[in-house]
Protein backbone atom coordinates (compact mmCIF):
# COMPACT_ATOMS: atom_id res chain seq x y z
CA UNK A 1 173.79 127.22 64.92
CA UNK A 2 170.45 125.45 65.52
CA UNK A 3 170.47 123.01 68.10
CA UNK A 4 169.21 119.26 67.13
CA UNK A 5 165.42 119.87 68.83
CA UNK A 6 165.27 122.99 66.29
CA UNK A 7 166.11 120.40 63.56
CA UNK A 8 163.94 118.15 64.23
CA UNK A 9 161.08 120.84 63.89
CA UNK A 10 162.43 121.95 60.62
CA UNK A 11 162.20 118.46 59.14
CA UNK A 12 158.99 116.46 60.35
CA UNK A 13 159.17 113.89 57.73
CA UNK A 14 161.72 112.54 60.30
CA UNK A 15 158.88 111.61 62.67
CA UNK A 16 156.76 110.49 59.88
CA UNK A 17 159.50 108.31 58.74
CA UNK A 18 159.82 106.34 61.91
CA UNK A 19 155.77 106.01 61.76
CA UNK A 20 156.13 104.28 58.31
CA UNK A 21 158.48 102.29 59.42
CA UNK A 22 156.69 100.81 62.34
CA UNK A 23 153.30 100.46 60.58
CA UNK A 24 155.24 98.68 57.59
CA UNK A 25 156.28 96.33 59.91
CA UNK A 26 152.66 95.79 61.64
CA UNK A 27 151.73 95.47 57.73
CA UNK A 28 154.42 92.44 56.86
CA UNK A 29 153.16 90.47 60.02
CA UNK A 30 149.79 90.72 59.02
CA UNK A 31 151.23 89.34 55.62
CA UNK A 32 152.99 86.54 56.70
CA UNK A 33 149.78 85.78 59.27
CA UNK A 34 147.82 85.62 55.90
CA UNK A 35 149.76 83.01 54.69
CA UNK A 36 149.59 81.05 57.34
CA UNK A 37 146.21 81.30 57.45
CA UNK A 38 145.99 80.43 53.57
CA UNK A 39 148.74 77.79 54.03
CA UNK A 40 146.11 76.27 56.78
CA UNK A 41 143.29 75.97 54.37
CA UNK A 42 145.19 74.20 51.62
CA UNK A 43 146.01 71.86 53.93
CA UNK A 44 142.30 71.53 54.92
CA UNK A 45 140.91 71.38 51.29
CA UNK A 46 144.20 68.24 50.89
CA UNK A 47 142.21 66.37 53.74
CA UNK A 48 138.46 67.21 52.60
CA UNK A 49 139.57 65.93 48.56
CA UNK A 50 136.75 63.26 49.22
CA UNK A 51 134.13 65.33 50.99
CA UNK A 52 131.18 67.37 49.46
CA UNK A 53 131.61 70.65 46.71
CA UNK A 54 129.90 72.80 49.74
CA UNK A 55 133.18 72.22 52.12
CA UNK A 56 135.45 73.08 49.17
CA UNK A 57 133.82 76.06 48.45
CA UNK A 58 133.49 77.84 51.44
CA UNK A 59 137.29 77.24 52.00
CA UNK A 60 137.72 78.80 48.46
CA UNK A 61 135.65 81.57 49.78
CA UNK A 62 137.70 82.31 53.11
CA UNK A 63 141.03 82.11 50.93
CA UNK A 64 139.83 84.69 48.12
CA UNK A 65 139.25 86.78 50.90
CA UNK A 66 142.65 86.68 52.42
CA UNK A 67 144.35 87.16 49.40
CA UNK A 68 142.70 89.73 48.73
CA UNK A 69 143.16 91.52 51.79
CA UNK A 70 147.14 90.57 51.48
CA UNK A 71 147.02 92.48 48.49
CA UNK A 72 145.60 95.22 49.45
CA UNK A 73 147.88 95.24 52.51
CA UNK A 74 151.19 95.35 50.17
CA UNK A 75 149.40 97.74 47.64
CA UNK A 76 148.54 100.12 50.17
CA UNK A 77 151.86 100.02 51.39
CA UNK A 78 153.59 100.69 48.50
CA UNK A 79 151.40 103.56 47.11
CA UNK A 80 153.28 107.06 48.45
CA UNK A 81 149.80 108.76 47.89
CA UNK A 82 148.03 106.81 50.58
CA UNK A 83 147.62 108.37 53.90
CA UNK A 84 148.62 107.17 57.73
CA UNK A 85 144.89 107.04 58.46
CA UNK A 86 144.07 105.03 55.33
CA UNK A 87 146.81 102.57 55.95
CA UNK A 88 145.61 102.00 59.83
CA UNK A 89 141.99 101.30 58.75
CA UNK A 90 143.10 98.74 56.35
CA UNK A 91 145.07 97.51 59.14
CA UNK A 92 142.19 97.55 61.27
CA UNK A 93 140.33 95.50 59.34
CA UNK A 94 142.67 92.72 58.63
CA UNK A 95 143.30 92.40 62.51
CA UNK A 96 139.52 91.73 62.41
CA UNK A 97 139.17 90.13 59.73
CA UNK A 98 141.57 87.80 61.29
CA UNK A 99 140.13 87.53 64.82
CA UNK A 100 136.39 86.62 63.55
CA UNK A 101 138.04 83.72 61.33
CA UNK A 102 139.83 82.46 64.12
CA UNK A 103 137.03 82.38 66.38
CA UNK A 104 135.06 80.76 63.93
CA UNK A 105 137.96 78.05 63.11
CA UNK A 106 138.44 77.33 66.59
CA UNK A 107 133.99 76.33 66.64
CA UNK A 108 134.53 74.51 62.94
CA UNK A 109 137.39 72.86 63.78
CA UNK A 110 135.84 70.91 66.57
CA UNK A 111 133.45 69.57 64.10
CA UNK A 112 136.00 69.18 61.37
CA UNK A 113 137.52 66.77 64.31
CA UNK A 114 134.53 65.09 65.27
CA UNK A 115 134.10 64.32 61.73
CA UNK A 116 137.78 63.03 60.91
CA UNK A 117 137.77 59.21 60.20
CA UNK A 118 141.64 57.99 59.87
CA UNK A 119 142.28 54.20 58.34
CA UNK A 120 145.29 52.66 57.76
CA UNK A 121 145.47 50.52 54.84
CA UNK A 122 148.02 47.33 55.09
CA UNK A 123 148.81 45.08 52.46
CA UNK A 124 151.36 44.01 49.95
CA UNK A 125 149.74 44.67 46.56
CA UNK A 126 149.45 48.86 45.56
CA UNK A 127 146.66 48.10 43.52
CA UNK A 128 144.70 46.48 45.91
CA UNK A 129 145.51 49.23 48.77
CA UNK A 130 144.41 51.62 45.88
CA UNK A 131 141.42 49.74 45.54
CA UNK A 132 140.78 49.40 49.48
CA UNK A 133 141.04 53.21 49.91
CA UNK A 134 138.90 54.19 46.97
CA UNK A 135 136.41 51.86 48.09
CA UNK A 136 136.80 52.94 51.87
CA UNK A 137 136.75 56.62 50.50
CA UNK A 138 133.36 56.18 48.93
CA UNK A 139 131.97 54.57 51.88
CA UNK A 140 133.21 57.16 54.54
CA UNK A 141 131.86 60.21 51.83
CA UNK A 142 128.47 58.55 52.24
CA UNK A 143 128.57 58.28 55.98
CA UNK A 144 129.66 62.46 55.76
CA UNK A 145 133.13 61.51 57.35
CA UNK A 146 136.29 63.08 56.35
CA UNK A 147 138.57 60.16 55.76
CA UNK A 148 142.07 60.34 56.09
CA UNK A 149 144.65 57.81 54.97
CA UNK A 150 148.22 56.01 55.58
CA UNK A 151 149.24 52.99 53.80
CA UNK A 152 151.72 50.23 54.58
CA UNK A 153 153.25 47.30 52.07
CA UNK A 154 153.11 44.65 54.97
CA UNK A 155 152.78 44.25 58.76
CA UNK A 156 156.05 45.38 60.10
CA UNK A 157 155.38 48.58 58.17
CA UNK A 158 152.48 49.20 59.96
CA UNK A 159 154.08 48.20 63.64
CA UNK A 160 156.73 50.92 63.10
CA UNK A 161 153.95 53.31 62.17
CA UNK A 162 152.01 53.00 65.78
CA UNK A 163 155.54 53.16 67.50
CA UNK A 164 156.30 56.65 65.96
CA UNK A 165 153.71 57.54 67.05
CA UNK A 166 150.63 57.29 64.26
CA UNK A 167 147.55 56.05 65.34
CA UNK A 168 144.31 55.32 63.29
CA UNK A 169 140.11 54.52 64.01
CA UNK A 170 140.08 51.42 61.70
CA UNK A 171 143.01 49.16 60.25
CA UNK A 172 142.49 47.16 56.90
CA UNK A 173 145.08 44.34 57.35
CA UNK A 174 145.72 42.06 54.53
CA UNK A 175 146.35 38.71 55.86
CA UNK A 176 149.49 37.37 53.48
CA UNK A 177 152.17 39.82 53.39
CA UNK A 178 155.81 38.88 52.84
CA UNK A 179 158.33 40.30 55.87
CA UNK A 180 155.50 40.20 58.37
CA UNK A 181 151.93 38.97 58.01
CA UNK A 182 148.74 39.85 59.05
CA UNK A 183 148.40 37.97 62.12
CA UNK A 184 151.68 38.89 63.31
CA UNK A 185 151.45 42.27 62.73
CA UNK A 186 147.96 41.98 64.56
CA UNK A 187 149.38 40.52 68.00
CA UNK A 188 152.37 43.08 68.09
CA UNK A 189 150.15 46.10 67.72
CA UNK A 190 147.67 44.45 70.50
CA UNK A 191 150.93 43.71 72.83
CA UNK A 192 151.56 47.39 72.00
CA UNK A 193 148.13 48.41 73.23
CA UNK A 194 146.82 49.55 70.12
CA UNK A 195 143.11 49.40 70.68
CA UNK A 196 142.10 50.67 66.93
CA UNK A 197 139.60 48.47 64.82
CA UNK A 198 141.35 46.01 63.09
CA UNK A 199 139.86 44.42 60.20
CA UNK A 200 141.34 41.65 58.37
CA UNK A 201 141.07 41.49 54.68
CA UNK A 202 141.41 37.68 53.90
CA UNK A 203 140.09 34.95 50.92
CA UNK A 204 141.19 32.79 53.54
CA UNK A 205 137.97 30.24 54.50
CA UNK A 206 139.70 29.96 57.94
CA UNK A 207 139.83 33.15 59.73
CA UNK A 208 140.46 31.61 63.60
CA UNK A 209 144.29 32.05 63.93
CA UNK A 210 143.23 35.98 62.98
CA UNK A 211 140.61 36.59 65.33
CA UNK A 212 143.26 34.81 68.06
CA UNK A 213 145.97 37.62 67.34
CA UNK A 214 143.26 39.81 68.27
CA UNK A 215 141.39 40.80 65.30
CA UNK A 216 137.89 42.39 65.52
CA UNK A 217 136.16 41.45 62.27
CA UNK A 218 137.18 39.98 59.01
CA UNK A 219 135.90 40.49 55.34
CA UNK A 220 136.26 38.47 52.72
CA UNK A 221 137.82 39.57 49.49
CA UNK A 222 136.83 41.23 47.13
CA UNK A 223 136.40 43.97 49.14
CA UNK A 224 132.94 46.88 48.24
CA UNK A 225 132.03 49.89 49.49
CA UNK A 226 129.22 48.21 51.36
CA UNK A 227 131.29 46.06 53.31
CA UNK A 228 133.82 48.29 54.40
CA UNK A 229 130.50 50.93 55.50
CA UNK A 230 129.54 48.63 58.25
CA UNK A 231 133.22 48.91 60.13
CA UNK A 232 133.11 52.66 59.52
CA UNK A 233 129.53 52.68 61.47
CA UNK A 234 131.07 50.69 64.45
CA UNK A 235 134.29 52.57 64.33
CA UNK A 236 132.87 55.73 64.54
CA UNK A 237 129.63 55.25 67.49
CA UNK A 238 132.60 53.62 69.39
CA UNK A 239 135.00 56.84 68.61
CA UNK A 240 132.08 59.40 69.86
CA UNK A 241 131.49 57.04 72.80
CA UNK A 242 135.35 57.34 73.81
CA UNK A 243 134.92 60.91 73.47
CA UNK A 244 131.97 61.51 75.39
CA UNK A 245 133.64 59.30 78.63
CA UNK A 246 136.64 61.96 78.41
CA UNK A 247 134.60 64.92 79.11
């Protein structure tokens, strides 16, 4: 009777099994880091809906590429005709494919950063805080900011929003709000520490009880692109200033 190491020599495909197995398993985490990765770039293309075609595209770009190489990781995995050697080059590539987008990411990101502009948009009427952020959208597209955007229906929405944690570079604050106002939402999120822009949005003719609670500028309705540009100026010299004292 032939002992099991005499086996084993009569039937290779054994060995080759468990190397198919293994590199099918190298190939599904190189899948699933794909999606991520594509996952990651919808999410960036949600964010850059306001900026310039160029930004779109090249994200369209990087995610034709990793579909495609997705695809040809199942394909190749699936076709019984395809060799070990063919299958680790594809491999191969991915991994690098992979490491030189990451690389880059990690120098574009900083920029994509730099280049974030975050407002929070308070007020009690949704057609007016549709009207605030399409104005405020325009303005920061201008300015080459990527603007990003939370809305609240009055001012004790927005104080729960800064104690859960969100924080933002310029707050539009309506001034009458039913449940909590303007100026009282203003002095809790200074009390709080808050130190964002605050900018209250007003056709009020007095604005002093505001600017007491601890606003920083007021506008008078009806808000334009224009007016809101000049807060997104300030905001952001006084964001890269900030920065630039952390290093």
């Amino acid at each position: 009777m032939a002992d099991e190491s005499d086996q084993e020599m009569q039937n290779p495909s054994s060995i080759d099994g468990e190397d198919n197995t293994q590199m099918d398993q190298e190939i599904q985490n190189l899948v699933t880091r794909l999606d991520e990765h594509d996952a990651q770039l919808e999410k960036k293309k949600e964010v850059l809906e306001n900026a310039m075609w160029s930004d779109i595209e090249a994200l369209n770009k990087d995610q034709n590429e990793a579909r495609k190489l997705r695809q040809g990781l199942l394909h190749g995995s699936g076709d019984i005709t395809s060799s070990l050697e063919s299958a680790s080059q594809n491999i191969a590539n991915v991994k690098r494919w992979l490491m030189d987008r990451n690389a880059l990411e990690s120098d574009d990101d900083d920029q994509y950063q730099s280049n974030n502009f975050s407002v929070l948009i308070v007020d009690d009427d949704r057609i007016v805080r549709e009207t605030n952020r399409r104005f405020t959208g325009l303005a920061g597209t201008q300015k080459q900011l990527r603007m990003e955007f939370q809305e609240a229906k009055n001012g004790k929405e927005a104080v729960y929003l800064h104690l859960a944690g969100a924080s933002f570079d310029l707050i539009l604050m309506d001034f009458q709000m039913p449940i909590m106002n303007g100026i009282q939402a203003t002095q809790l999120l200074r009390q709080m520490g808050v130190k964002s822009r605050i900018v209250g949005v007003t056709s009020e003719s007095d604005h002093q009880a505001f600017f007491d609670a601890g606003l920083n500028n007021c506008i008078q309705k009806p808000l334009n692109p224009a007016k809101i540009a000049e807060f997104l100026t300030v905001s952001k010299k006084r964001k890269r200033i900030g920065t630039a004292s952390q290093a």
